[in-house]
Structure formats: structure tokens, C-alpha cells
C-alpha atoms as a PDB file:
ATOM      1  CA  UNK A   1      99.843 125.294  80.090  1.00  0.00           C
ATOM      2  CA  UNK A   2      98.060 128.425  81.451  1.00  0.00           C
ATOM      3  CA  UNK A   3      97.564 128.338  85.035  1.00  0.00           C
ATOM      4  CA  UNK A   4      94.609 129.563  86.504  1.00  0.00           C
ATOM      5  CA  UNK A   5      94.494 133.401  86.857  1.00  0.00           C
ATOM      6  CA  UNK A   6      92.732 133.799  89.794  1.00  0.00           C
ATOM      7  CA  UNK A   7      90.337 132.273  92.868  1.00  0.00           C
ATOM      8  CA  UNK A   8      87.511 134.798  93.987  1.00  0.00           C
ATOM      9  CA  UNK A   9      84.929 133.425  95.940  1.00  0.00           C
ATOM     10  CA  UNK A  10      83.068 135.411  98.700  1.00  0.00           C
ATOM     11  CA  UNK A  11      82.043 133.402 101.587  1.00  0.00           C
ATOM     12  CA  UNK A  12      80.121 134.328 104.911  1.00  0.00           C
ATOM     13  CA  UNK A  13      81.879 133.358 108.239  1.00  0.00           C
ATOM     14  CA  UNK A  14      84.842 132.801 109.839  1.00  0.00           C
ATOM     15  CA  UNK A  15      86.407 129.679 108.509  1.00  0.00           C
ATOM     16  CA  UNK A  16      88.255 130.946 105.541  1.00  0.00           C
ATOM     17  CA  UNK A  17      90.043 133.335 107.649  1.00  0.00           C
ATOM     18  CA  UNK A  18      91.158 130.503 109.980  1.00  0.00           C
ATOM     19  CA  UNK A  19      92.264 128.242 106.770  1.00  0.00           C
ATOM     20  CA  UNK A  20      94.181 131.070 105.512  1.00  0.00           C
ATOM     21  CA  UNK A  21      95.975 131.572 108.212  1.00  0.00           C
ATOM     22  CA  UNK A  22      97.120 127.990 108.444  1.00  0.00           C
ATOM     23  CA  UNK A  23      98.509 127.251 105.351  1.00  0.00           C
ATOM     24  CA  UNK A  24     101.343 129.663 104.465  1.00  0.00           C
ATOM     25  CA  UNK A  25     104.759 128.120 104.020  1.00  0.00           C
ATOM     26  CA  UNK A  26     107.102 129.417 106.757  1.00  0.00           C
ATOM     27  CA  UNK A  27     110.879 130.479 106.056  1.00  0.00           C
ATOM     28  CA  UNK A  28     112.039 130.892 109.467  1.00  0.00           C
ATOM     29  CA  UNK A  29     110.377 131.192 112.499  1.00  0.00           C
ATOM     30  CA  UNK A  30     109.616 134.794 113.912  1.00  0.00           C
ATOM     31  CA  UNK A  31     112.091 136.137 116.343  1.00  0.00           C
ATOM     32  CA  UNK A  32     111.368 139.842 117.072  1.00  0.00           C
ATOM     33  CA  UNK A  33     114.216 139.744 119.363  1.00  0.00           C
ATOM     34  CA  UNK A  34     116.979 138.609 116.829  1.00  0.00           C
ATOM     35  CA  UNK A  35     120.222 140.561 116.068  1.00  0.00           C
ATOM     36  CA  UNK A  36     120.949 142.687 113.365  1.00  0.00           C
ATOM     37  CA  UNK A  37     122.571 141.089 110.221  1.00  0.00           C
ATOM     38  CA  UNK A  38     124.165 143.813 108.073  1.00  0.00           C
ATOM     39  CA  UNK A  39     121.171 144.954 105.364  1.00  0.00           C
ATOM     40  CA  UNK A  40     121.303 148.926 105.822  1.00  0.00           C
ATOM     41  CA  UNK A  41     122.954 149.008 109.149  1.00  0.00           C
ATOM     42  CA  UNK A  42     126.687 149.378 107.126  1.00  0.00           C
ATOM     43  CA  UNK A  43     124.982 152.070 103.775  1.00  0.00           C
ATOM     44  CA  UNK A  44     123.551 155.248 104.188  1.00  0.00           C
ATOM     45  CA  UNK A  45     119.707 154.646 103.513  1.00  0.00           C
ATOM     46  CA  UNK A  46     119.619 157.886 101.922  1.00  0.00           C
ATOM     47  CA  UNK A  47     121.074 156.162  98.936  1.00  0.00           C
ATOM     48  CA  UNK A  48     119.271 153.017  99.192  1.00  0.00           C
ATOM     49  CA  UNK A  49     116.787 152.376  96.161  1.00  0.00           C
ATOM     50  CA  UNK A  50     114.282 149.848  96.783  1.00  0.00           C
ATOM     51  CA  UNK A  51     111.525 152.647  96.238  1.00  0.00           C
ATOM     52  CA  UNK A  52     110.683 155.476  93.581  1.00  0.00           C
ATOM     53  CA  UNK A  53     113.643 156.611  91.574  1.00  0.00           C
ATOM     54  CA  UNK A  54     114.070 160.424  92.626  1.00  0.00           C
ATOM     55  CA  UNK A  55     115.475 161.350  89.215  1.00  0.00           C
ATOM     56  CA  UNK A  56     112.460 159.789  86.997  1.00  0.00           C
ATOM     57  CA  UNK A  57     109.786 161.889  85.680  1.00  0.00           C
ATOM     58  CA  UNK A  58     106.625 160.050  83.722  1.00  0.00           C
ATOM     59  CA  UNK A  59     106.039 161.398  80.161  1.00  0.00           C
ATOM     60  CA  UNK A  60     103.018 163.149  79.686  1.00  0.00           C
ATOM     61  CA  UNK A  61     101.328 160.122  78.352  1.00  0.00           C
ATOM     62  CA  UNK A  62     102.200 158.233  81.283  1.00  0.00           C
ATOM     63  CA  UNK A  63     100.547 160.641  83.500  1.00  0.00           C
ATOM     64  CA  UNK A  64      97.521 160.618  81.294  1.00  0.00           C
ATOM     65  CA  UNK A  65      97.666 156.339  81.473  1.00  0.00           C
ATOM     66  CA  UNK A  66      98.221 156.987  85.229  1.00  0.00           C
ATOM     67  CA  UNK A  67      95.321 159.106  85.602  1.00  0.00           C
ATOM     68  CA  UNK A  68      92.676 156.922  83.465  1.00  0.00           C
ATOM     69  CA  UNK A  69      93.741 153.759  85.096  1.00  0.00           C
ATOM     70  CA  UNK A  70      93.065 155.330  88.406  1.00  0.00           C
ATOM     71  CA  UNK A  71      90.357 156.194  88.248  1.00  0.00           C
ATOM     72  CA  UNK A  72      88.697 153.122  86.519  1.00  0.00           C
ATOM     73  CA  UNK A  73      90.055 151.340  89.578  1.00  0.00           C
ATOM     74  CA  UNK A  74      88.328 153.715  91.996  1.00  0.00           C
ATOM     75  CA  UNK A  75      85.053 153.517  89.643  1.00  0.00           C
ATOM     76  CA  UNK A  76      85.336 149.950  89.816  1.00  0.00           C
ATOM     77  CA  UNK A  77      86.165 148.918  93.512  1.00  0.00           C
ATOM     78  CA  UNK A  78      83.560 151.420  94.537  1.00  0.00           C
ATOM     79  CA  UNK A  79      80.763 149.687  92.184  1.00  0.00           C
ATOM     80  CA  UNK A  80      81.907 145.958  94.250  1.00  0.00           C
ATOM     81  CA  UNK A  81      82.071 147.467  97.813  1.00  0.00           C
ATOM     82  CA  UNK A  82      78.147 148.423  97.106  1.00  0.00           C
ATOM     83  CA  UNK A  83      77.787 144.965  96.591  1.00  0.00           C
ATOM     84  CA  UNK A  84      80.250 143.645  98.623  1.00  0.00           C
ATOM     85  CA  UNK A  85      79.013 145.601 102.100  1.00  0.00           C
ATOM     86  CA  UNK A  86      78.306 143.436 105.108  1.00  0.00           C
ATOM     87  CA  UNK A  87      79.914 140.354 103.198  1.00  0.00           C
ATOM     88  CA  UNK A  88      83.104 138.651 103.660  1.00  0.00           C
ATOM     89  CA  UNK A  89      85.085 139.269 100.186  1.00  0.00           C
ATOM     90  CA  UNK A  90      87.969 137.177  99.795  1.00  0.00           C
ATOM     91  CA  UNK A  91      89.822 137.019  96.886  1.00  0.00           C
ATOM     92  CA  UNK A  92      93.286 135.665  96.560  1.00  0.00           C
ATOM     93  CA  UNK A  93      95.556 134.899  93.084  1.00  0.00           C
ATOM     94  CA  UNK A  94      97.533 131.690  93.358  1.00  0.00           C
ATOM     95  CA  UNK A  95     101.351 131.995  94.099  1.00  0.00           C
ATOM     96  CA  UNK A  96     103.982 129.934  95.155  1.00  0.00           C
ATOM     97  CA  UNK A  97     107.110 130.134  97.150  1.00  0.00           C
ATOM     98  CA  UNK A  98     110.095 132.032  95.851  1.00  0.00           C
ATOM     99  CA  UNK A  99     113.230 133.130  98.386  1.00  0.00           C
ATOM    100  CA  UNK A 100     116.009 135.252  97.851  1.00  0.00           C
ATOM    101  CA  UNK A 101     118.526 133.632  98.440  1.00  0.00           C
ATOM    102  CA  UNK A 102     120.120 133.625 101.879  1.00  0.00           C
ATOM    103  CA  UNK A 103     123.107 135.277 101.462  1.00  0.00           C
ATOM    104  CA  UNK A 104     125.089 138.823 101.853  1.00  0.00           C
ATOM    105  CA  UNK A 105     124.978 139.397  98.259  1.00  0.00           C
ATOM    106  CA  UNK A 106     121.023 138.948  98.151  1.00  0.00           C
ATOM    107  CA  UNK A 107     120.932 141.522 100.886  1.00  0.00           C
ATOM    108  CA  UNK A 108     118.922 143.566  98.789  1.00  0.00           C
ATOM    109  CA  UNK A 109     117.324 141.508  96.249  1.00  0.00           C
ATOM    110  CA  UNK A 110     113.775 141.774  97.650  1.00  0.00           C
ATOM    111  CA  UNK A 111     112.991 143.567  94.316  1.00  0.00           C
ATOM    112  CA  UNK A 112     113.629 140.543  91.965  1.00  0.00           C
ATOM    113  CA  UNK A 113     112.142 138.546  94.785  1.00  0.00           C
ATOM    114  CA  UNK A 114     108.715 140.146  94.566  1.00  0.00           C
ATOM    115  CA  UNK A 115     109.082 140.387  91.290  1.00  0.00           C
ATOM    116  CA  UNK A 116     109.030 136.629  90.875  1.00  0.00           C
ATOM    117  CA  UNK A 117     105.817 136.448  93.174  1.00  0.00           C
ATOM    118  CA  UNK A 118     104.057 139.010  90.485  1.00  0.00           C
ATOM    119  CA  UNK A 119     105.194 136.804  87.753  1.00  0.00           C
ATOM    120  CA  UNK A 120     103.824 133.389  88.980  1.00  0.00           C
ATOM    121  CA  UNK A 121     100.167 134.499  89.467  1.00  0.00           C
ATOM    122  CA  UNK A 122     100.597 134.701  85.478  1.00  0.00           C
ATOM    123  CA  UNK A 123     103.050 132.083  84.443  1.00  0.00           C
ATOM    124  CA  UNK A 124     104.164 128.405  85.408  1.00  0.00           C
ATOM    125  CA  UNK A 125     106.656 127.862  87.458  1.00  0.00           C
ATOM    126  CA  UNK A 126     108.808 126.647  85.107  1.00  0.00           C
ATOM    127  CA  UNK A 127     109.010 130.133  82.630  1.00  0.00           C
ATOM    128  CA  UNK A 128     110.415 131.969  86.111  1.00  0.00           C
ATOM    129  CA  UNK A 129     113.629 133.444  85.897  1.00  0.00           C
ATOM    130  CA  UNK A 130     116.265 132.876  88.603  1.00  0.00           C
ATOM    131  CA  UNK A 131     116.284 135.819  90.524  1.00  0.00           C
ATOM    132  CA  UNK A 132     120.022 136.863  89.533  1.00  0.00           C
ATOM    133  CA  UNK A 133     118.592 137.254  85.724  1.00  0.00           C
ATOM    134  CA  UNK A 134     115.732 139.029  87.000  1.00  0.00           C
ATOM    135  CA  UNK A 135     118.554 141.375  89.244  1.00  0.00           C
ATOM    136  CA  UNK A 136     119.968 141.991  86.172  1.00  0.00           C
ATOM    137  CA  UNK A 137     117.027 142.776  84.079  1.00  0.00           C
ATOM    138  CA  UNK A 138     116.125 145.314  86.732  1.00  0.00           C
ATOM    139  CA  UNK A 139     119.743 147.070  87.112  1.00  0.00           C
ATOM    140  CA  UNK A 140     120.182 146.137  90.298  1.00  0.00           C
ATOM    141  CA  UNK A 141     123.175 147.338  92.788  1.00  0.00           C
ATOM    142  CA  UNK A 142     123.555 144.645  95.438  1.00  0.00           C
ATOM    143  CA  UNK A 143     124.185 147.369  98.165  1.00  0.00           C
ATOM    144  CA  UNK A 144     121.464 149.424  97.022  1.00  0.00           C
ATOM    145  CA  UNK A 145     118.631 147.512  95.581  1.00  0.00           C
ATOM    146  CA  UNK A 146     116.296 148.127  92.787  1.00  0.00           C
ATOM    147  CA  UNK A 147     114.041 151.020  91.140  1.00  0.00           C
ATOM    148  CA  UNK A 148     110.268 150.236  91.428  1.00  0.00           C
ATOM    149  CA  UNK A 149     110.327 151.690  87.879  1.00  0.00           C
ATOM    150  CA  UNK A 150     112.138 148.676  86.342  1.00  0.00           C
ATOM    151  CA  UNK A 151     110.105 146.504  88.574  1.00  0.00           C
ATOM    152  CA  UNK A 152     107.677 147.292  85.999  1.00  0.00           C
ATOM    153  CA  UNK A 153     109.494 146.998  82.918  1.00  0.00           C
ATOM    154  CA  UNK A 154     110.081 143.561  83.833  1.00  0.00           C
ATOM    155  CA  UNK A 155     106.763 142.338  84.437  1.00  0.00           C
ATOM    156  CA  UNK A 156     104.951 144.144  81.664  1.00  0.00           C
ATOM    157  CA  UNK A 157     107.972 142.661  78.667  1.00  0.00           C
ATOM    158  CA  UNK A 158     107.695 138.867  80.820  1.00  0.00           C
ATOM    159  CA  UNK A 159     104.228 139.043  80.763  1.00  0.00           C
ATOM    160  CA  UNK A 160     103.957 140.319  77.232  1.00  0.00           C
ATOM    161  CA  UNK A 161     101.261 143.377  78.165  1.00  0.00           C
ATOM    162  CA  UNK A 162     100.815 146.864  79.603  1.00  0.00           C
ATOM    163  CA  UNK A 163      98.972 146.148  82.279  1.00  0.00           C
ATOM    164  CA  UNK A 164     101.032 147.480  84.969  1.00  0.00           C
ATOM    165  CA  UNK A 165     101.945 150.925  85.558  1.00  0.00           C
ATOM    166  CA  UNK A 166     103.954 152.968  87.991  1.00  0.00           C
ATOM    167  CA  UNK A 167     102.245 155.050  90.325  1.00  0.00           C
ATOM    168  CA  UNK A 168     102.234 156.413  93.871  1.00  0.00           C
ATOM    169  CA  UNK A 169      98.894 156.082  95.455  1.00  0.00           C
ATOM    170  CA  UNK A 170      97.380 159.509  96.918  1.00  0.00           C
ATOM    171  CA  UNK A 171      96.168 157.644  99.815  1.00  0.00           C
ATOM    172  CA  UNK A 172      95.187 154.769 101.611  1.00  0.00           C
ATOM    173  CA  UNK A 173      91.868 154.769  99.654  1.00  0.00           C
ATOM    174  CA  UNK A 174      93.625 154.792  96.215  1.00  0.00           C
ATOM    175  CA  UNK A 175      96.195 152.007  97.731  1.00  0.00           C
ATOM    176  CA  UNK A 176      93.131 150.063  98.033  1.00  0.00           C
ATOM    177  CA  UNK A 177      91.445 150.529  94.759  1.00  0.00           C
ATOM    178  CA  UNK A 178      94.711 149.490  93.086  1.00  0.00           C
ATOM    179  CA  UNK A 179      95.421 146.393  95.272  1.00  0.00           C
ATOM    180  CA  UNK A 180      91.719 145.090  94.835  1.00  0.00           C
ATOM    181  CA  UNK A 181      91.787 146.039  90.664  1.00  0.00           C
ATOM    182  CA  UNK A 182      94.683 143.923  90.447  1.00  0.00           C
ATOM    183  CA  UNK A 183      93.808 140.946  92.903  1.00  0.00           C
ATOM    184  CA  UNK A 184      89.824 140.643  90.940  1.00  0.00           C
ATOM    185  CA  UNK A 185      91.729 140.936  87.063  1.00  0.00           C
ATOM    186  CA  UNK A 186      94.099 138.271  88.651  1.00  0.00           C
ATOM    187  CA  UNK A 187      97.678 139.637  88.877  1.00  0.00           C
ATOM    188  CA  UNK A 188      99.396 140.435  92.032  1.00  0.00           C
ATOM    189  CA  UNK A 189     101.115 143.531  92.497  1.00  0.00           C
ATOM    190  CA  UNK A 190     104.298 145.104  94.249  1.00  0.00           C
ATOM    191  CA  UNK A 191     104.612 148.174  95.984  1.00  0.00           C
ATOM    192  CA  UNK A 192     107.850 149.726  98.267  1.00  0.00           C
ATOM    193  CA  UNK A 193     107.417 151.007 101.597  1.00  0.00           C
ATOM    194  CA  UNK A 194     109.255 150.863 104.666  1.00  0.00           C
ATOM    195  CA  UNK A 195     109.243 148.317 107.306  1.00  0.00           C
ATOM    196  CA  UNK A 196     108.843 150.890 109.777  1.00  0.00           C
ATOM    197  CA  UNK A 197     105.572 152.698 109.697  1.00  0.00           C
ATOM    198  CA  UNK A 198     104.496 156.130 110.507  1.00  0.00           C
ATOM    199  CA  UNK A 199     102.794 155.471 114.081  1.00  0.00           C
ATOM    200  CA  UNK A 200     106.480 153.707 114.913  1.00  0.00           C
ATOM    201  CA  UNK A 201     105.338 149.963 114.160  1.00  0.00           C
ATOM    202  CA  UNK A 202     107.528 147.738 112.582  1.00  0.00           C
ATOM    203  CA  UNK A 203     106.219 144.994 110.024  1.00  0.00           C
ATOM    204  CA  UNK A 204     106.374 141.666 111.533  1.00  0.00           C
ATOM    205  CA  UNK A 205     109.783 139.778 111.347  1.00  0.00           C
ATOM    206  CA  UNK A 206     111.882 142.483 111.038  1.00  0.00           C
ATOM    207  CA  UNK A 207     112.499 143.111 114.533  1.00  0.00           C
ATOM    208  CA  UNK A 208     113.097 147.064 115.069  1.00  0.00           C
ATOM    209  CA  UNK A 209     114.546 147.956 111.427  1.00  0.00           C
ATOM    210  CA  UNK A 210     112.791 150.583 109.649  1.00  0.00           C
ATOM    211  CA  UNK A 211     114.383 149.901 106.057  1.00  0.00           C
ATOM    212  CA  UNK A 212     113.166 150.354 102.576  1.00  0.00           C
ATOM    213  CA  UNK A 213     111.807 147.246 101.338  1.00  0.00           C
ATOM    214  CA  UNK A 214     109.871 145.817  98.572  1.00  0.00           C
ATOM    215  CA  UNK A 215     106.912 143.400  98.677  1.00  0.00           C
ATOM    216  CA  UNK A 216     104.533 141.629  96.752  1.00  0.00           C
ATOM    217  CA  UNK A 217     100.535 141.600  97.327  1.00  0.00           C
ATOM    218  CA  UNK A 218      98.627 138.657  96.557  1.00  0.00           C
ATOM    219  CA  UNK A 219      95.026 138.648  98.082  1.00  0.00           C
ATOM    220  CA  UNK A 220      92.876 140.180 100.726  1.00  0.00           C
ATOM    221  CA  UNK A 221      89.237 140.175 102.531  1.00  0.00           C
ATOM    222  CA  UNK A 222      87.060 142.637 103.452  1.00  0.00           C
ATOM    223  CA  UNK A 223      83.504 143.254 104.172  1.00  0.00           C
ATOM    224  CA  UNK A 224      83.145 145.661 101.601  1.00  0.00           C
ATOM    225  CA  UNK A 225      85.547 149.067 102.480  1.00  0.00           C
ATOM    226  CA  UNK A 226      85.825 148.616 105.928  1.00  0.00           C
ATOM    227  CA  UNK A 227      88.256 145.929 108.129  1.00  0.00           C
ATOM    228  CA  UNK A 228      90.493 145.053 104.816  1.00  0.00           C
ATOM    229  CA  UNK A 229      93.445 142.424 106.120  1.00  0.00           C
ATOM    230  CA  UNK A 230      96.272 142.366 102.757  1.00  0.00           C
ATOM    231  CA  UNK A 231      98.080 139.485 102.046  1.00  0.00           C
ATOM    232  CA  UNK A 232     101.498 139.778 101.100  1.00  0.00           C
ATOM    233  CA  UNK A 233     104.887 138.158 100.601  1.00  0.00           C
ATOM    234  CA  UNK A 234     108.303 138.573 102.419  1.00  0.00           C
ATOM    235  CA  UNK A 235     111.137 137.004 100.080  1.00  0.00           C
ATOM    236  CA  UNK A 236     113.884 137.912 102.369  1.00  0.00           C
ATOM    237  CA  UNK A 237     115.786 136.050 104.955  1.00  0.00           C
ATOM    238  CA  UNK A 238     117.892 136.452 108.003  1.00  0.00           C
ATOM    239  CA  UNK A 239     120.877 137.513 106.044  1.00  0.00           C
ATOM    240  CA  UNK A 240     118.882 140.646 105.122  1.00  0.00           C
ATOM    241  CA  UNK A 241     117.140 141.072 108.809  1.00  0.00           C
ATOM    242  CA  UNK A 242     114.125 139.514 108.384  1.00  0.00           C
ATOM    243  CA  UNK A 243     113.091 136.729 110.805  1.00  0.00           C
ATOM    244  CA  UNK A 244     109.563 135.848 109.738  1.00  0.00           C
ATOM    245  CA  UNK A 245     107.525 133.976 108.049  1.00  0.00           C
ATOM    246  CA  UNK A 246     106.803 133.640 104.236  1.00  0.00           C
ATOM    247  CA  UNK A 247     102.944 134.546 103.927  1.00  0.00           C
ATOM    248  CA  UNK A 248     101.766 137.625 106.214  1.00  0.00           C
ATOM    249  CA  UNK A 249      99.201 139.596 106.474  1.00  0.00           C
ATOM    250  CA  UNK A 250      98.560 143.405 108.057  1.00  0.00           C
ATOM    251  CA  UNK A 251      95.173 145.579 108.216  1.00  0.00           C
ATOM    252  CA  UNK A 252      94.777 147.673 105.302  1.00  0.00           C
ATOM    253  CA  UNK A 253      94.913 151.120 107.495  1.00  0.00           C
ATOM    254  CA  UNK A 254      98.814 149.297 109.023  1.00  0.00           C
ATOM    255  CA  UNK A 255      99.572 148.791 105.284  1.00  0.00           C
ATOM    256  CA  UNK A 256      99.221 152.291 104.431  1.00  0.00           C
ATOM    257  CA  UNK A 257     101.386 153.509 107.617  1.00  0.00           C
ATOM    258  CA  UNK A 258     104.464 151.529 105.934  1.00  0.00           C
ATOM    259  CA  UNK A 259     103.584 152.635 102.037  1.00  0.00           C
ATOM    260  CA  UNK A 260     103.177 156.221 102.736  1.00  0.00           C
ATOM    261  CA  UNK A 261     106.646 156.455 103.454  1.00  0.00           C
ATOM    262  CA  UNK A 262     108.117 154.756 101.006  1.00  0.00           C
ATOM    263  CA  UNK A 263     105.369 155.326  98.204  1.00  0.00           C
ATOM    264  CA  UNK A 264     105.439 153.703  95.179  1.00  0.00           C
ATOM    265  CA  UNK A 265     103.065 150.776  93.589  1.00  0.00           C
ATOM    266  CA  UNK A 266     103.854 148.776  90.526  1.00  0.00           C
ATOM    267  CA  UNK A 267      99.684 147.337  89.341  1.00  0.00           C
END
């Protein structure tokens, strides 16, 4: 059976906020103090993939699909925020809970991880890959991780369409047209950036690494373009450095602090 795409409602108040915030699963609880755990501290990170692949360049019809799908996603989430201004706009797809597995050799598999987020706002549960097929399917090195560019290849031949490209967003405006196209057509999205972000804050349950790293984005709310909170994914777990919880959540203008240095969006 098909599940159910996506759940958009827009509500006034406070209470959704508070629900939301409630009802993530939790992987492990958050210790910004805890050790390091191997992940990048033993590779150079100049090598490390999780992120745009320096040596791939977009055919001209890419660029041209790039381009149009752009902006109809700016044309589009600037038609809502008109409508949207003042209220509180949640929208959220449903996903479930999938883990890398907590091991050395995952390390690095928060690629195929986010990739199986992505793929459950679409599918059942049960047509999922395990994420070692998905690895595979994506060429990953264990000690390196994966290309965002085979992120996509994945999802577009699981999901049977073209609906997502590769692109890096120009800026945090774009980052939100793309996040809020997706999350409204129901399909979550993935984008790299680093845990570490350009004012010197690190995401929450990763302690003080500044890695490349690979999540997926499910939902947000806003009143209209202003005060956007994103709701994302973290797949990893302590044996890759991350001591958090499963479901988070970071303003929109925090988001882009992280992406911008890592840029690259699979939507």
C-alpha cells in the first residue's frame, strides 16, 4: 500500500511546537561533553566525501533542469509566504526511524542513512533497503563516505522518478525555497554540510567536531519567511561522534551556517 505522502496543516499557536518537540524517538542521550570516537579524527578530511564530488561537472541539460527547477521553487514558496505571513506554517512528511548501525565500519554511512529517511516519506517500510545495499548502490568507501551525487541516483531509480536533482543552493534564501518545495510536494530531502558552522557553532550532539556530514530534512514551521525552525534527522551514533538525539531541529539562518560550508542539496 501507498503511504500517505504528506501532513500539511497550518495552525495558529503554540501547541504544535510543544507536541513536536515531544515526540521524537531518542538514540542516545545528548552529551556535549563526550570523548572523541575515531570518525575523521584518524583521515585527512580533505579527502573525506560526504559532500559535492570535486571532479563532477553537470551536463548542460542538467544545468538547464537545475535552473528551471529553481526557480519554480522560488516562484512557488514566494506565492505561499504571501499567504502564509503572520501564520504558523507547519508542514512535516511522515518518517520513521532508521540508524546506522553502531559500529566502526558505519563510521561514515550517514549517506545511506539519510538516504533511507528520503526513501520512507515515499515508500513502506518494508521496500527499504538495508543500509549496506544502499552503501553499495551509492559507491561508498567506509573511511570516506559517499558523493551527494549518487545520493541522488539512488532515490530518483528507488523511487522510480526525476524528481530530485543535485544542486548547491546560492544562499540561505534558495536553501529555503528548496527545503519548503520538497516538504509541500511531500518528499524529504538531503543536503551535506558540516557540523561545524561558520559563526563556530557546532550542531547539537556532536560535541566540538566540525566534520562533513550528511542529513536528511523532513519538515519545518514558519510564519511565512521569517523565524523558520528545520526539522531534520541524525542517523549516526556514538561510534561516529555523535551523542544526540534522533529528531532535531535548528533555525533556518543556523542551518545555513553549517550548509554553506559543505554545500550541496539532493531535492
Amino acid at each position: 500500500m501507498t503511504k500517505l505522502y504528506l501532513r500539511a496543516i497550518t495552525i495558529i499557536g503554540l501547541a504544535v511546537i510543544l507536541a513536536l518537540s515531544s515526540a521524537g524517538e531518542t538514540q542516545a542521550q545528548p552529551n556535549e561533553k563526550a570523548p572523541h570516537v575515531g570518525y575523521f579524527d584518524e583521515v585527512d578530511d580533505a579527502q573525506m566525501r560526504n559532500g559535492p564530488d570535486p571532479n563532477y561537472v553537470p551536463s548542460a541539460e542538467e544545468q538547464l533542469e537545475i535552473a528551471n527547477k529553481s526557480e519554480t521553487a522560488k516562484q512557488f514558496v514566494e506565492n505561499l509566504e504571501t499567504v502564509t505571513e503572520g501564520v504558523l506554517d507547519y508542514r512535516i512528511v511522515i518518517v520513521g526511524t532508521w540508524l546506522e548501525p553502531n559500529d566502526s565500519a558505519h563510521r561514515n554511512y550517514c549517506g545511506p542513512g539519510a538516504t533511507q529517511v528520503v526513501l520512507d516519506a515515499r515508500l513502506d517500510a518494508s521496500q527499504i533497503p538495508h543500509i549496506d545495499v544502499i552503501g553499495a548502490e551509492e559507491y561508498i568507501d567506509p573511511t570516506w563516505g559517499v558523493y551527494t551525487r549518487f545520493i541522488r541516483d539512488v532515490l530518483n531509480r528507488r523511487l522510480g522518478t526525476t524528481w530530485y536533482i543535485l544542486d548547491a543552493a546560492g544562499n540561505e534564501n534558495y536553501l529555503r525555497y528548496y527545503i519548503k518545495m520538497d516538504i509541500i510536494n511531500g518528499y524529504a530531502m538531503v543536503t551535506a554540510l558540516r557540523t561545524g558552522a561558520s559563526s563556530g557553532q557546532i550542531m547539537s550532539g556532536w560535541g566540538n567536531r566540525d566534520v562533513r556530514h550528511v542529513i536528511a530534512i523532513y519538515g519545518y514551521n514558519a510564519p511565512g519567511a521569517t523565524n523558520t525552525t528545520i526539522y531534520y534527522t541524525e542517523t549516526s551514533g556514538t561510534a561516529a561522534g555523535y551523542y544526540g538525539s534522533y529528531r532535531q531541529s535548528m533555525p533556518m539562518e543556523q542551518l545555513w551556517q553549517h550548509v554553506s560550508r559543505n554545500n550541496s542539496q539532493v531535492w
